[in-house]
Protein backbone atom coordinates (compact mmCIF):
# COMPACT_ATOMS: atom_id res chain seq x y z
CA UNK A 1 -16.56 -4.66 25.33
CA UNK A 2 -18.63 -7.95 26.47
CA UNK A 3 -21.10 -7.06 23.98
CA UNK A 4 -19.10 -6.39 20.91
CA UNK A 5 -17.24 -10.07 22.09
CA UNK A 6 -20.84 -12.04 22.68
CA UNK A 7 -22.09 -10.51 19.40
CA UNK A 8 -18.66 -12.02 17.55
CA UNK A 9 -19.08 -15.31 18.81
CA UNK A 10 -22.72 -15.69 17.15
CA UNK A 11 -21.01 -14.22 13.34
CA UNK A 12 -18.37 -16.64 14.17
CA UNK A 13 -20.40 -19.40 14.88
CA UNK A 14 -23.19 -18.34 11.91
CA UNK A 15 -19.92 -18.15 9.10
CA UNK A 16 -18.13 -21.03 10.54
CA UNK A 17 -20.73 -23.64 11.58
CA UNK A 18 -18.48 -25.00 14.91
CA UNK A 19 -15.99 -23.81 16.56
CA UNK A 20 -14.13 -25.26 20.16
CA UNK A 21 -14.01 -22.99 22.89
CA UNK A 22 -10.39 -23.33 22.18
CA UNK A 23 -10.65 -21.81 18.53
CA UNK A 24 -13.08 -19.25 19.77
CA UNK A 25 -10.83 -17.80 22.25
CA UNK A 26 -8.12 -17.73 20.38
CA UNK A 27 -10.10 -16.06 17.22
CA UNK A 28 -11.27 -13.47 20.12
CA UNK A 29 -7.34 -12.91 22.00
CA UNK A 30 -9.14 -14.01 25.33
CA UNK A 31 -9.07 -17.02 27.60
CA UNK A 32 -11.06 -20.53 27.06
CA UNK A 33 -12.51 -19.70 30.23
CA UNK A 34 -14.11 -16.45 29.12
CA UNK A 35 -15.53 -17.95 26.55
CA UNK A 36 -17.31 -20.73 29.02
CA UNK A 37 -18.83 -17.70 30.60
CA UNK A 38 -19.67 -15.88 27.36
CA UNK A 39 -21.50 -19.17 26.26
CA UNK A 40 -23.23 -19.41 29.41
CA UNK A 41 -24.85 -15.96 29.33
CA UNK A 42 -25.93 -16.21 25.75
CA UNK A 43 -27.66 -19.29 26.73
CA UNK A 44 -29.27 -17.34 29.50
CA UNK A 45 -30.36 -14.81 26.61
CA UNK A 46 -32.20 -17.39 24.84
CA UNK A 47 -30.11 -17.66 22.17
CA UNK A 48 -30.23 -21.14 21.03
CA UNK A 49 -26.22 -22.93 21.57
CA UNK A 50 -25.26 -25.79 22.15
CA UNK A 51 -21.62 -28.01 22.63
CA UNK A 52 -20.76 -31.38 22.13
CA UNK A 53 -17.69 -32.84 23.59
CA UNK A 54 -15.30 -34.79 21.83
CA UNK A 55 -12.99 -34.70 19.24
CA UNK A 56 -15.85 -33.82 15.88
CA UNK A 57 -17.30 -31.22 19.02
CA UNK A 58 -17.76 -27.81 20.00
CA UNK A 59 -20.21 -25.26 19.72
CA UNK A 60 -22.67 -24.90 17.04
CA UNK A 61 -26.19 -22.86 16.79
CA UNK A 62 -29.25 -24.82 16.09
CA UNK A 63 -30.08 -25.20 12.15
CA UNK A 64 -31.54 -22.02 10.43
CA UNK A 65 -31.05 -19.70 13.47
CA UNK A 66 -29.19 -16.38 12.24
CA UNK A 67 -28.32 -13.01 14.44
CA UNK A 68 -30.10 -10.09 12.47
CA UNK A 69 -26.93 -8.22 15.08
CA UNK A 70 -25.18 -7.34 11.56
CA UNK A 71 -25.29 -3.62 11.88
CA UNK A 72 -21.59 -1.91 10.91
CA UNK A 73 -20.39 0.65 13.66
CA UNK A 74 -19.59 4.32 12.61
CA UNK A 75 -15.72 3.50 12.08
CA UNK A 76 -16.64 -0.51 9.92
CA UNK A 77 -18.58 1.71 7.54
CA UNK A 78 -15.20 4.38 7.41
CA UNK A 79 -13.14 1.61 6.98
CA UNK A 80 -15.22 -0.49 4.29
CA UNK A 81 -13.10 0.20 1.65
CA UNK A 82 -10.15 -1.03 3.40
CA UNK A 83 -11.51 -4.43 3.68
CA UNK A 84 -9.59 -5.96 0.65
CA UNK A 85 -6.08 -4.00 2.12
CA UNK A 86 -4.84 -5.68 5.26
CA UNK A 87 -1.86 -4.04 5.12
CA UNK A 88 -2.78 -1.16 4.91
CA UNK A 89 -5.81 -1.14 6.81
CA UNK A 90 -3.52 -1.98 10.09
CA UNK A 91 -1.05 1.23 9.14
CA UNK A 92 -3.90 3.72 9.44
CA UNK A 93 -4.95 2.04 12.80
CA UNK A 94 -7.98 0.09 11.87
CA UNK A 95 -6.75 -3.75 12.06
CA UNK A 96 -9.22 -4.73 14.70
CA UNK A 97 -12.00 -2.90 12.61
CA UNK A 98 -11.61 -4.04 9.35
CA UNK A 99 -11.20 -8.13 10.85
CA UNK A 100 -14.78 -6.87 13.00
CA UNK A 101 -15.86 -5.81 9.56
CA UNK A 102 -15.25 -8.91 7.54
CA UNK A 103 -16.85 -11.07 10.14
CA UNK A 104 -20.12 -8.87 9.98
CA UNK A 105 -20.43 -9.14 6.16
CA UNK A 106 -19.91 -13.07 5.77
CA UNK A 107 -22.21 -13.37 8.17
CA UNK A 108 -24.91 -11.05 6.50
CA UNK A 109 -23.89 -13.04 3.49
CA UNK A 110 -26.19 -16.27 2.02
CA UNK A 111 -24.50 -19.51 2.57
CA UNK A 112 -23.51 -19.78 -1.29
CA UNK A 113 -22.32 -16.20 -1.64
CA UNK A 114 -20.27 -16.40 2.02
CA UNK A 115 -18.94 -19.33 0.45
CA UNK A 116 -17.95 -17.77 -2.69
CA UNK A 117 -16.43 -14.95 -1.06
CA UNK A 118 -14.20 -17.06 1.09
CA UNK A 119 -12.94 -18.86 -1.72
CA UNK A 120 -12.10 -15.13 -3.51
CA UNK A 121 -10.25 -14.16 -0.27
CA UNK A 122 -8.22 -17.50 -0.28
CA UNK A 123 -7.08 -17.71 -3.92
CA UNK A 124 -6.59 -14.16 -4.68
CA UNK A 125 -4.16 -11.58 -2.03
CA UNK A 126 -3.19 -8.05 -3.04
CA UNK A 127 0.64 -7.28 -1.88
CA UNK A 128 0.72 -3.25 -3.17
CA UNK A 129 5.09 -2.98 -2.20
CA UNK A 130 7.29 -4.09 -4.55
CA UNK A 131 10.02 -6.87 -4.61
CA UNK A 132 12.85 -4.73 -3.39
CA UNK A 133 11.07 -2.87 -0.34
CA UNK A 134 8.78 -3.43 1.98
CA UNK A 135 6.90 0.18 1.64
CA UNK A 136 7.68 2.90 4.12
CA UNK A 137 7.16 2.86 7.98
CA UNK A 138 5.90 5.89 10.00
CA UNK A 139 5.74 7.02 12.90
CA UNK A 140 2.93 9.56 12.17
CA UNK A 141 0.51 7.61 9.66
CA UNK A 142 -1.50 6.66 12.38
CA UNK A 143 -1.95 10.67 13.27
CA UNK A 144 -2.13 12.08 9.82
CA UNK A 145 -4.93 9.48 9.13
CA UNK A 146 -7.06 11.10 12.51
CA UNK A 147 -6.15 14.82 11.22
CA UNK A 148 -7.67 14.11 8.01
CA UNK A 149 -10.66 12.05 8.87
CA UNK A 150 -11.47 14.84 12.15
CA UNK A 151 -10.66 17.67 10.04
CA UNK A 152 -7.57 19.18 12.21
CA UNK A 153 -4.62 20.71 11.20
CA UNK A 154 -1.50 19.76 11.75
CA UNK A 155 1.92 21.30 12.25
CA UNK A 156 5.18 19.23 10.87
CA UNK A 157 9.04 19.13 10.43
CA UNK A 158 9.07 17.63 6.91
CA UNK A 159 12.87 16.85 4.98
CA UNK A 160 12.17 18.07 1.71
CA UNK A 161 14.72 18.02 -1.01
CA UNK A 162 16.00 20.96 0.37
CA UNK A 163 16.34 20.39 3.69
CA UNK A 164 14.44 20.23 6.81
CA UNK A 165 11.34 22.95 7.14
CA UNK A 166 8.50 23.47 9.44
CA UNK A 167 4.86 23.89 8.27
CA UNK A 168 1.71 24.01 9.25
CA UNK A 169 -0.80 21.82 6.88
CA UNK A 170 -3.99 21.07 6.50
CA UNK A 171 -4.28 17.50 5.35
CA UNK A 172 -7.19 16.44 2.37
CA UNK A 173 -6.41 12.91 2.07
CA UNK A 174 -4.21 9.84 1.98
CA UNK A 175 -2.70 7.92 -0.95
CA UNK A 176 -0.89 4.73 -0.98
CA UNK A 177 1.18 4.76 -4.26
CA UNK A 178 3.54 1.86 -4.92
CA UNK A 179 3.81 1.36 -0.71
CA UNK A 180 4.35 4.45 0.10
CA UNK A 181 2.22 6.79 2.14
CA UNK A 182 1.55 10.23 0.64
CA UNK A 183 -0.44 13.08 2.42
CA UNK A 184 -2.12 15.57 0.32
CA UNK A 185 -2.59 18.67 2.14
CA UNK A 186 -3.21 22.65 1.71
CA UNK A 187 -0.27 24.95 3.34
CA UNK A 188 -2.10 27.07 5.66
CA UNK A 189 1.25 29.46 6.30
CA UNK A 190 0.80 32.98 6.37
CA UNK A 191 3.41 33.17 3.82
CA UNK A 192 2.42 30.67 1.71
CA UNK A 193 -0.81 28.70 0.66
CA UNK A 194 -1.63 25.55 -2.14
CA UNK A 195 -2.40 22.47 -2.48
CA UNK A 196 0.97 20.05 -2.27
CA UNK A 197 1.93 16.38 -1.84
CA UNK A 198 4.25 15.25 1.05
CA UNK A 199 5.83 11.81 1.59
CA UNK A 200 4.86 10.76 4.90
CA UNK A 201 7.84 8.84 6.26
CA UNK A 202 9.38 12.38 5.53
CA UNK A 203 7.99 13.79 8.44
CA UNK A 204 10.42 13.90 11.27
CA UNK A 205 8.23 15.75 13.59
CA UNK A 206 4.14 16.22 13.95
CA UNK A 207 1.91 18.19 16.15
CA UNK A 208 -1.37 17.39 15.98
CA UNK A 209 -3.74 21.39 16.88
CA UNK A 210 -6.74 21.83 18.06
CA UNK A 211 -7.38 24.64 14.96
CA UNK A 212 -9.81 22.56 12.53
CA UNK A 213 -10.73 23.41 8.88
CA UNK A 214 -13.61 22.48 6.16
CA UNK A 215 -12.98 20.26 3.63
CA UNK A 216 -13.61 21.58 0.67
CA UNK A 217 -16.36 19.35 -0.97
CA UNK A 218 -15.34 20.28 -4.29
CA UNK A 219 -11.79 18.52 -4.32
CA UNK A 220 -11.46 15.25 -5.84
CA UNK A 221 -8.42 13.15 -4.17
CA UNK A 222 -8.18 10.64 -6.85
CA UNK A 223 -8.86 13.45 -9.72
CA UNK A 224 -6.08 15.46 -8.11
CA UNK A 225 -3.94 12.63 -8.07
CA UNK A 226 -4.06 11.71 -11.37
CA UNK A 227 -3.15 14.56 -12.74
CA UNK A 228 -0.60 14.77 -10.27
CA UNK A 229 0.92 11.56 -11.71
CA UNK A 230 0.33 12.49 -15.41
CA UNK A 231 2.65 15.82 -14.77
CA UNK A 232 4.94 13.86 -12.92
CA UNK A 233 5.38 11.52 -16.04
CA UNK A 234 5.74 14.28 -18.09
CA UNK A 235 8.24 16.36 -17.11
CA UNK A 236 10.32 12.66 -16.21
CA UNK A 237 12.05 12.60 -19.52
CA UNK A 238 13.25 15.85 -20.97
CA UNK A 239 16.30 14.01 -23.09
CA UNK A 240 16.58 10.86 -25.27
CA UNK A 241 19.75 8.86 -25.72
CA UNK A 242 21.05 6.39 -28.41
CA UNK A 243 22.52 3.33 -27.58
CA UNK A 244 23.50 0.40 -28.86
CA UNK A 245 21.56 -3.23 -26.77
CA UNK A 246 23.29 -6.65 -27.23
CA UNK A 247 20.41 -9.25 -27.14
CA UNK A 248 21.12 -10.10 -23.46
CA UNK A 249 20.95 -6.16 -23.33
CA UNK A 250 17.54 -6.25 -24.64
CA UNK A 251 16.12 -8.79 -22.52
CA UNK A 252 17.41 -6.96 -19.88
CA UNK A 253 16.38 -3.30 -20.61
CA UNK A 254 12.23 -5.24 -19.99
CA UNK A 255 13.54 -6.06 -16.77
CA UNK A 256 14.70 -3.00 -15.41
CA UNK A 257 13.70 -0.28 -16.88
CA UNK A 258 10.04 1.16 -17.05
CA UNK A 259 7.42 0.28 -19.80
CA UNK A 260 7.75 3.61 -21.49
CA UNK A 261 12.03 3.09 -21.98
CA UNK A 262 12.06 -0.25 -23.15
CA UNK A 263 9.12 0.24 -25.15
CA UNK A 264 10.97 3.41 -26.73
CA UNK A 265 14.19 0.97 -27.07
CA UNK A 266 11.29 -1.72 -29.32
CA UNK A 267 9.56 1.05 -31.69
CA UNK A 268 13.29 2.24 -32.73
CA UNK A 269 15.58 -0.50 -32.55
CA UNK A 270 17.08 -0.68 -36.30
CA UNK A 271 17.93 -4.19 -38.00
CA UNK A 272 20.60 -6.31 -35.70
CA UNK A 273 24.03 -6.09 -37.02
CA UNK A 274 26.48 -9.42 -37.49
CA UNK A 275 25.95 -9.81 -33.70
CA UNK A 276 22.71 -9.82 -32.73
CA UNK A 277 22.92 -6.14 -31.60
CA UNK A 278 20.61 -3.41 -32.19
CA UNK A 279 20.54 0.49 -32.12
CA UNK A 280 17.78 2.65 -30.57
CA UNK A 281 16.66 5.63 -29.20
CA UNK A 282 15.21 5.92 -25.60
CA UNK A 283 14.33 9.14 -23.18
CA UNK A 284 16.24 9.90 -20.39
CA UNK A 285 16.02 11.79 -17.11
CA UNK A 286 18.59 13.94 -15.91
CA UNK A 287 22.47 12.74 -16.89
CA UNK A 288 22.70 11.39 -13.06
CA UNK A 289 19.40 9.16 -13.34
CA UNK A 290 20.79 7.80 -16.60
CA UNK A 291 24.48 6.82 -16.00
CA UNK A 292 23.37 4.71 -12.74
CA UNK A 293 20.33 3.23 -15.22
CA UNK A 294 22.66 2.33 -18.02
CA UNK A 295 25.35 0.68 -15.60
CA UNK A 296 22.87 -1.66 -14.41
CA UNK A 297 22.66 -3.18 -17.85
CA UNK A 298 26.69 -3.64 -17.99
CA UNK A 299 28.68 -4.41 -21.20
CA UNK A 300 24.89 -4.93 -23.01
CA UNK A 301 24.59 -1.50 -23.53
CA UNK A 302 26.52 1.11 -25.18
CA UNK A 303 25.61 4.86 -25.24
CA UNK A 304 26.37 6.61 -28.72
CA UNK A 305 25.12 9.95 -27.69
CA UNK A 306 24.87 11.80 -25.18
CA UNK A 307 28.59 12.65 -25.49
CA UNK A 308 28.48 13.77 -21.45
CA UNK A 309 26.77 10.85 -20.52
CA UNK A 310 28.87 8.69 -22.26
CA UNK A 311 32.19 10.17 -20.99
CA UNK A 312 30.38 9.85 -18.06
CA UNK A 313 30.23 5.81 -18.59
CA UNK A 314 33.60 5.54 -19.93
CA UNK A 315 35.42 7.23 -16.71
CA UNK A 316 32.91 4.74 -14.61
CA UNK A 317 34.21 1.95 -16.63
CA UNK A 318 37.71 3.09 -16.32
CA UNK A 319 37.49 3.77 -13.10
CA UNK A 320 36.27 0.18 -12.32
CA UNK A 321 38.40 -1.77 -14.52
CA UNK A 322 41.72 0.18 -12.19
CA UNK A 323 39.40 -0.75 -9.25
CA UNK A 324 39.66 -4.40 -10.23
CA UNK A 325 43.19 -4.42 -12.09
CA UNK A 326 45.04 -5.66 -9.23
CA UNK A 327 44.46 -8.66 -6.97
CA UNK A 328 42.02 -8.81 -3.93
């Protein structure tokens, strides 16, 4: 542990030129006095440090000295990837790695490249979950993420759309998909084998067995999830539905609806009427999906056909105007 914290202070001190004992220990989550000690036996290694006191001071190496200590660990190379997902990266369990990680490749880095890439890291931040959630939270991230990378299978209580089941999994790999978790995994039930996707704030329950399995080196993750997400879209909109879109309604059908609706809603709008308003044609998913989509659009929108999902909007609206009739 001493090591891997003397070895940090020299990238620290090689990427950030000086740094107070102060700063050091609280870059390193230990005391100010540790680092005095830490300081004292690197000087005792040779290594060439040295402090001034005062305000401008602290500790500094001597001009042109650099560690050649850059060397990643088994788990910094694993987590490479993760480097530019912070996020993420602390989810699956590998916070401390990733920061370890960073700190070993500015310091491997030439002055005007670690320069560079500090100035990328400061003007540009990736934030994967979307306005309206803050992606999901799990319990058992942490141990899916060890099953896959160590091979292991795993047993689970999953809620699935039709209720709560118990199976027994053997997990290929991890997605993050609009910030959610999603575990990709072959059934290994007697009764039942394939490859599926599962949700993985779904599962209630997780056992982690000692029974391991080979990856298969032929499958493809991010092949396998493409297509996964190209049938998905596909089967999303079976119907289509023609409505009328005030221009308010317009504006706000770009707003809340996905790029393939209100692009539908663009191609086949017909010429405005006296009003401003517009008739299209735009797909649909099931009758359910559609009446809460359309309601979010208010009186901008009027459905023509469907006839069920419009008698489905006009009970909603009378519904709500008897809901509001009366006084509060």
């Amino acid at each position: 542990m001493r090591a891997s914290r003397l070895l940090s202070i020299l990238l620290l001190l090689q990427t950030q030129r000086r740094l107070t004992a102060g700063q050091l220990a609280d870059r390193l989550e230990v005391s100010v006095r540790t680092i005095y000690r830490d300081v004292e036996a690197l000087h005792g290694a040779g290594v060439p440090l040295y402090g001034e006191a005062g305000h401008a001071g602290g500790y500094q190496l001597l001009d042109g000295y650099r560690t050649r200590l850059t060397g990643l660990t088994v788990q910094e190379a694993e987590s490479l990837f993760l480097t530019g997902l912070p996020g993420p990266a602390a989810e699956l369990g590998y916070a401390e790695v990733v920061a370890a990680l960073q700190l070993k490749l500015q310091a491997a880095l030439p002055v005007e490249l670690r320069d560079r890439a500090n100035q990328l890291q400061q003007r540009f931040h990736l934030d994967a979950p979307g306005w309206y959630q803050d992606g999901d939270a799990s319990a058992h991230l942490t141990d899916i993420a060890r099953a896959v990378w160590h091979e292991h299978r795993v047993r689970v209580r999953y809620r699935s759309w039709q209720g709560e089941v118990t199976r027994t999994i053997e997990p290929y790999g991890l997605v993050l998909k609009g910030g959610r978790w999603y575990v990709v995994a072959r059934r290994a039930d007697p009764d039942r084998t394939g490859i599926g996707t599962y949700r993985v704030n779904q599962i209630m329950a997780l056992e982690l067995l000692a029974e391991t399995f080979d990856w298969p080196t032929d499958f493809d993750l991010a092949g396998y999830w493409r297509t996964q997400v190209a049938e998905f879209r596909s089967r999303l909109h079976q119907r289509e539905a023609v409505i009328r879109l005030s221009p308010q309604g317009r504006q706000r059908l770009r707003e809340v609806a996905s790029d393939v609706v209100w692009s539908a809603a663009d191609r086949s709008a017909g010429p405005p009427d006296g009003d401003g308003w517009v008739t299209a044609v735009v797909p649909i998913e099931s009758l359910t999906h559609a009446h809460g989509e359309f309601l979010r659009l208010g009186a901008e929108v009027e459905v023509l056909e469907p006839a069920d999902l419009r008698a489905q909007l006009v009970d909603t609206a009378r519904a709500l105007a008897a809901r509001y009739a009366g006084s509060p």
